[in-house]
N, C-alpha and C. Protein backbone atom coordinates (compact mmCIF):
# COMPACT_ATOMS: atom_id res chain seq x y z
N UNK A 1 -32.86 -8.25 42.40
CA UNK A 1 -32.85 -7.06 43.22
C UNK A 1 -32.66 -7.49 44.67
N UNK A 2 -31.63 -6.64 45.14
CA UNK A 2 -31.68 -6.97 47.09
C UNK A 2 -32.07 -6.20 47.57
N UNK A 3 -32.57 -6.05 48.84
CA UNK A 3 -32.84 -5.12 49.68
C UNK A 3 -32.48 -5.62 50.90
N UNK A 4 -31.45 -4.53 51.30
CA UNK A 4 -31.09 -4.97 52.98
C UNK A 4 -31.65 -3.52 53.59
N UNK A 5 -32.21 -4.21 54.89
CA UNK A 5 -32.65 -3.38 56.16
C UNK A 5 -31.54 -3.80 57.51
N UNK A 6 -30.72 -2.28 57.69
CA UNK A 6 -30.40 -2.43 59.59
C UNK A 6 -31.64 -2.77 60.01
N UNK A 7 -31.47 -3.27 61.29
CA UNK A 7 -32.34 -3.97 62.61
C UNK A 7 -31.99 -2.82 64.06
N UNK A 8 -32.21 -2.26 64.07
CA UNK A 8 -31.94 -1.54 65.20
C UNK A 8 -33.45 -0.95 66.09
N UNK A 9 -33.25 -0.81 67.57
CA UNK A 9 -34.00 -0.66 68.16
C UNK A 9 -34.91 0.80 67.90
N UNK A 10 -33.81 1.70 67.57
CA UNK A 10 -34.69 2.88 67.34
C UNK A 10 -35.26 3.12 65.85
N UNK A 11 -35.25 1.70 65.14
CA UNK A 11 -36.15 2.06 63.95
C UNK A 11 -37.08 0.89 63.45
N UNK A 12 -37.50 0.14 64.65
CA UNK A 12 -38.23 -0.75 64.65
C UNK A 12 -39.37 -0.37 63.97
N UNK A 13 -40.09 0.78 64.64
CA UNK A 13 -41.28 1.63 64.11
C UNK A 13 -41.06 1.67 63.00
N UNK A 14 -40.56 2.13 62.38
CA UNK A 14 -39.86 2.70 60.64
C UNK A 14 -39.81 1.72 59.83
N UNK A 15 -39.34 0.65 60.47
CA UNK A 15 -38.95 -0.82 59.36
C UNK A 15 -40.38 -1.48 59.22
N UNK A 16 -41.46 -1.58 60.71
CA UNK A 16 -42.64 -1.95 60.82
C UNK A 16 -43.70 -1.63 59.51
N UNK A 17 -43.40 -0.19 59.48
CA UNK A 17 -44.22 0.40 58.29
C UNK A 17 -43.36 -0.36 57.41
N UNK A 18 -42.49 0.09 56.93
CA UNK A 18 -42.00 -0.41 54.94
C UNK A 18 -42.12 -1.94 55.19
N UNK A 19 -41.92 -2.87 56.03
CA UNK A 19 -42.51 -4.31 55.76
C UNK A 19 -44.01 -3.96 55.37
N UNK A 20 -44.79 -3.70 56.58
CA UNK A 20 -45.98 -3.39 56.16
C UNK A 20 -46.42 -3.24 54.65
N UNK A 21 -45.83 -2.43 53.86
CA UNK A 21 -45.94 -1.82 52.77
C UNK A 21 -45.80 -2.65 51.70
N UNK A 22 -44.72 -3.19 52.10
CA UNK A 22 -43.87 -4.48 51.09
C UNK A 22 -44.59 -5.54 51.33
N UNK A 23 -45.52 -6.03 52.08
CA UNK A 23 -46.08 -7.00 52.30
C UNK A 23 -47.48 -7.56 51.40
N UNK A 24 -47.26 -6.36 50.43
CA UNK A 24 -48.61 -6.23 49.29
C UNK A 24 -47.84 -6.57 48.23
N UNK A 25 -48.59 -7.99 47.55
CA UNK A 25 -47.84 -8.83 46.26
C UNK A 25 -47.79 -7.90 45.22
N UNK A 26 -48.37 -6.95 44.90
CA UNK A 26 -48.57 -5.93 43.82
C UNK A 26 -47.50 -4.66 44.02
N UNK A 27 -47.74 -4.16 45.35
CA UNK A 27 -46.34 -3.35 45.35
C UNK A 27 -44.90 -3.87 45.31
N UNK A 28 -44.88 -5.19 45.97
CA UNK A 28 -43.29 -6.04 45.42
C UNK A 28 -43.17 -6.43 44.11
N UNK A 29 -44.29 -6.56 43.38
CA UNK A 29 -44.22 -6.57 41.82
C UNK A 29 -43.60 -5.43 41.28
N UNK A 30 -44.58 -4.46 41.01
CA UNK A 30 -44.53 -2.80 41.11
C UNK A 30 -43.35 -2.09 41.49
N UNK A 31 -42.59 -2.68 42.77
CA UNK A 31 -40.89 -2.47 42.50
C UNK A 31 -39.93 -3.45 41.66
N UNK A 32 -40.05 -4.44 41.98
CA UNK A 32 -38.98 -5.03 40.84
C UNK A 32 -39.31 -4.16 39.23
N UNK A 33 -40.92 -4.01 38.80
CA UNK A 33 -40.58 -3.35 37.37
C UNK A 33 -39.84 -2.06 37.39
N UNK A 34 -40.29 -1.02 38.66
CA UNK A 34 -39.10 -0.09 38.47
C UNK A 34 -37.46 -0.02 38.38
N UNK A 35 -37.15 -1.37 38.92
CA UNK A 35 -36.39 -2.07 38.92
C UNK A 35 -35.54 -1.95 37.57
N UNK A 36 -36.28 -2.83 36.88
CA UNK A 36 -36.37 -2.79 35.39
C UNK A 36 -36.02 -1.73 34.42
N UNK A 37 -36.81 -0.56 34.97
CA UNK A 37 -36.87 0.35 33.94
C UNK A 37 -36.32 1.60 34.74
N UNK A 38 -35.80 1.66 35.74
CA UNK A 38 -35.39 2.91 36.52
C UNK A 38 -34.68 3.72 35.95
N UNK A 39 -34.60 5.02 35.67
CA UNK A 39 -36.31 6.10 36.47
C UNK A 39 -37.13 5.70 35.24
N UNK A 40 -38.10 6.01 35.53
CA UNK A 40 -39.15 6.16 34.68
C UNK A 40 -40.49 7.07 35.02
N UNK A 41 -41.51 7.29 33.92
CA UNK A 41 -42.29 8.36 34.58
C UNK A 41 -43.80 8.01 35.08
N UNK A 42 -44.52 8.60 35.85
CA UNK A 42 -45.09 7.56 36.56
C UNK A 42 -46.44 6.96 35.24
N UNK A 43 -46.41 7.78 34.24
CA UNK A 43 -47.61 7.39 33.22
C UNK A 43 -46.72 5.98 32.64
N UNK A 44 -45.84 6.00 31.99
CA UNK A 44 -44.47 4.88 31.67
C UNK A 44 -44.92 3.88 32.75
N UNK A 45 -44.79 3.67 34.30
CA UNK A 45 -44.81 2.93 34.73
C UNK A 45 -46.33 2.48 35.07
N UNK A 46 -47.33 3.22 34.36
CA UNK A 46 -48.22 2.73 34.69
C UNK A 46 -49.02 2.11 33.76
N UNK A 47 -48.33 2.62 32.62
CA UNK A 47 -48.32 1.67 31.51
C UNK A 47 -47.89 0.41 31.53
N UNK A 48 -46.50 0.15 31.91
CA UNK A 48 -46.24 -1.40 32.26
C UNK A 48 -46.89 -2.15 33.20
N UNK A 49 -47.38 -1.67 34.02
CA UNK A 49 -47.97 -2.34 35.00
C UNK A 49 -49.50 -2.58 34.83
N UNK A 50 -50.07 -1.98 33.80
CA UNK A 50 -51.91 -2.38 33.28
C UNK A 50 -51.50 -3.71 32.78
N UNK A 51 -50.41 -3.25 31.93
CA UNK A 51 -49.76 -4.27 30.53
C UNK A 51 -49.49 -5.57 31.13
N UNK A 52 -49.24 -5.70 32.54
CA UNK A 52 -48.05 -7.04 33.29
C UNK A 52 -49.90 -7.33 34.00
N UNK A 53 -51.12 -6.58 34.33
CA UNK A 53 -52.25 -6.83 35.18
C UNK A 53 -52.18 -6.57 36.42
N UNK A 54 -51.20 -5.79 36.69
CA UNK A 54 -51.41 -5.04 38.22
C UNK A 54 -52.07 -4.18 38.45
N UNK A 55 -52.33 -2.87 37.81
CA UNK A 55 -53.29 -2.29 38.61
C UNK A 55 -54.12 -1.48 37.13
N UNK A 56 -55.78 -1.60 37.08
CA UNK A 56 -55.99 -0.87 36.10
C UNK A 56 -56.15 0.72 35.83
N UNK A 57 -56.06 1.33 37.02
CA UNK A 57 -56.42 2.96 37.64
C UNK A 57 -55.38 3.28 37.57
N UNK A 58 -54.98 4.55 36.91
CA UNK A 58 -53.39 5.30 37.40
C UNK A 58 -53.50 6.18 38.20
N UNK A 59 -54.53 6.24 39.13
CA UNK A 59 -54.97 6.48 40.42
C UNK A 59 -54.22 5.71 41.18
N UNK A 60 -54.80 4.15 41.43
CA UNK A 60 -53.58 3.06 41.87
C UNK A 60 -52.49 2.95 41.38
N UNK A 61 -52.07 2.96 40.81
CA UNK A 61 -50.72 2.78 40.44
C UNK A 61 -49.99 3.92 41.31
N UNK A 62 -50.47 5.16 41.12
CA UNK A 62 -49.89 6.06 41.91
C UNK A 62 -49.83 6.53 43.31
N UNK A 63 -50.64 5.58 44.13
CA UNK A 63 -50.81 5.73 45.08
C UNK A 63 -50.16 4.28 45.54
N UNK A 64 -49.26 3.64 44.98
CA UNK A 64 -48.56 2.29 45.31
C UNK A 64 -47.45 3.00 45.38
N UNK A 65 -47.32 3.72 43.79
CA UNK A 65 -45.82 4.22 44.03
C UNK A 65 -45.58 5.38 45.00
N UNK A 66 -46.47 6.12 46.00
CA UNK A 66 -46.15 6.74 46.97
C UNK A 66 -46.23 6.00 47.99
N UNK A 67 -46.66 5.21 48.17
CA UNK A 67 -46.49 3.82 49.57
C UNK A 67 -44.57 3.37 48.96
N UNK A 68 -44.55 3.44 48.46
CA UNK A 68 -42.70 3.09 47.93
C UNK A 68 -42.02 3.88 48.04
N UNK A 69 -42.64 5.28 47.74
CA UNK A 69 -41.95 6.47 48.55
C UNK A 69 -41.77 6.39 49.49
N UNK A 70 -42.68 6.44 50.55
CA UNK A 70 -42.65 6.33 52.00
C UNK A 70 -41.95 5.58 52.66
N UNK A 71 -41.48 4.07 52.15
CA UNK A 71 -40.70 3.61 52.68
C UNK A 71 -38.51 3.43 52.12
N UNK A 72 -38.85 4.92 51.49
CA UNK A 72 -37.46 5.49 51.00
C UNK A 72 -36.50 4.55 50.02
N UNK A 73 -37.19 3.50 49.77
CA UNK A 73 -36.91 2.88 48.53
C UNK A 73 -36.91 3.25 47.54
N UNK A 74 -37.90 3.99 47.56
CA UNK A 74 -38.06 4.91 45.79
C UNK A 74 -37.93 6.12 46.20
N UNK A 75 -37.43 7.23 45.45
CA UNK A 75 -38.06 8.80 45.39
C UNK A 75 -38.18 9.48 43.99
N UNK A 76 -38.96 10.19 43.97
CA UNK A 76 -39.65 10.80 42.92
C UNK A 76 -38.92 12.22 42.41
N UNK A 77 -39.19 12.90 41.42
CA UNK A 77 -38.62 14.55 41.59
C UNK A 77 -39.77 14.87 40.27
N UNK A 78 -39.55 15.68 39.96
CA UNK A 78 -40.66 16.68 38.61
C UNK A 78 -39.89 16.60 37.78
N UNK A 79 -39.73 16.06 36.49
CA UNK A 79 -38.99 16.97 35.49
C UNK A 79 -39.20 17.72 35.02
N UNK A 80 -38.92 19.13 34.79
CA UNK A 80 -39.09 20.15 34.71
C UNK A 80 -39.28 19.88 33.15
N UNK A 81 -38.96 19.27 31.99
CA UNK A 81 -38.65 19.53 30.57
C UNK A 81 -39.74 18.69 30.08
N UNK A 82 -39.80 17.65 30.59
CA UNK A 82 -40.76 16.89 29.91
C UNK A 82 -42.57 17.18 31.00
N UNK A 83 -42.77 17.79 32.03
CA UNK A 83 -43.28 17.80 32.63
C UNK A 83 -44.32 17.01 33.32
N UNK A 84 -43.46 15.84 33.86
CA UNK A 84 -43.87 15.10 34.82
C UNK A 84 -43.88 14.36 35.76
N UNK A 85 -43.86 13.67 36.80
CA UNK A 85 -43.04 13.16 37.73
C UNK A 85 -42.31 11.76 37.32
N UNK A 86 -41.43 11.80 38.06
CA UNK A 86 -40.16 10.20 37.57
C UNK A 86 -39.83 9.78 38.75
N UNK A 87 -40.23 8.55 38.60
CA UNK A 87 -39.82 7.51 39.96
C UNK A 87 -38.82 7.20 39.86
N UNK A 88 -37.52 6.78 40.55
CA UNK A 88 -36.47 5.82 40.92
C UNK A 88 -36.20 5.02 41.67
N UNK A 89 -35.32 4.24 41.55
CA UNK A 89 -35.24 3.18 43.01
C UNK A 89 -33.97 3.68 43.27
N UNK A 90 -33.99 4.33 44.95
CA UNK A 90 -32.66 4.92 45.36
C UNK A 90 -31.30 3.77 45.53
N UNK A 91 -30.13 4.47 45.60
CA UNK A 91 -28.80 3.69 45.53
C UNK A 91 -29.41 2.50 45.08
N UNK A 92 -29.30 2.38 43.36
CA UNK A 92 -29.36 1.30 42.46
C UNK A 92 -28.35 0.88 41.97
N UNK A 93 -27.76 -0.22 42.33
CA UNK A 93 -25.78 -0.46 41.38
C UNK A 93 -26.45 -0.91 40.61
């Protein structure tokens, strides 16, 4: 998986946070598996991730994968059919 960040002055602030974010060994784990399995739903991913020993609460788990939100790497939507939320990792080739 790559991840490139512009460097620019007016988003120093912006990049500050998602390093910040990314700077937790469990949430850089926690993305490469979405990685893996993209989209998936957040019970699915929180299943793999008890399973791999990252987080045992799907409390945590879900509050990692909205720190991944926040830094616009991931976004989420509802599925309406199966009824529940699904993570992705945005522009994935």
């Amino acid at each position: 998986m790559k991840l490139r960040f512009e460097l620019a002055l007016e988003k120093v602030g912006e990049l500050s946070k998602t390093f910040l974010i990314l700077s937790n060994i469990k949430r850089l784990k926690l993305l490469l598996l979405l990685h893996k399995i993209n989209p998936s739903s957040s019970a699915d991913i929180h299943r793999l991730a008890k399973k791999d020993g990252l987080y045992d609460n799907r409390e945590t788990t879900y509050r990692a994968l909205e720190d991944l939100v926040k830094t616009k790497l991931v976004s989420k939507f509802y599925d309406e059919e199966k009824k529940e939320l699904v993570y992705f990792i945005k522009n994935k080739k």
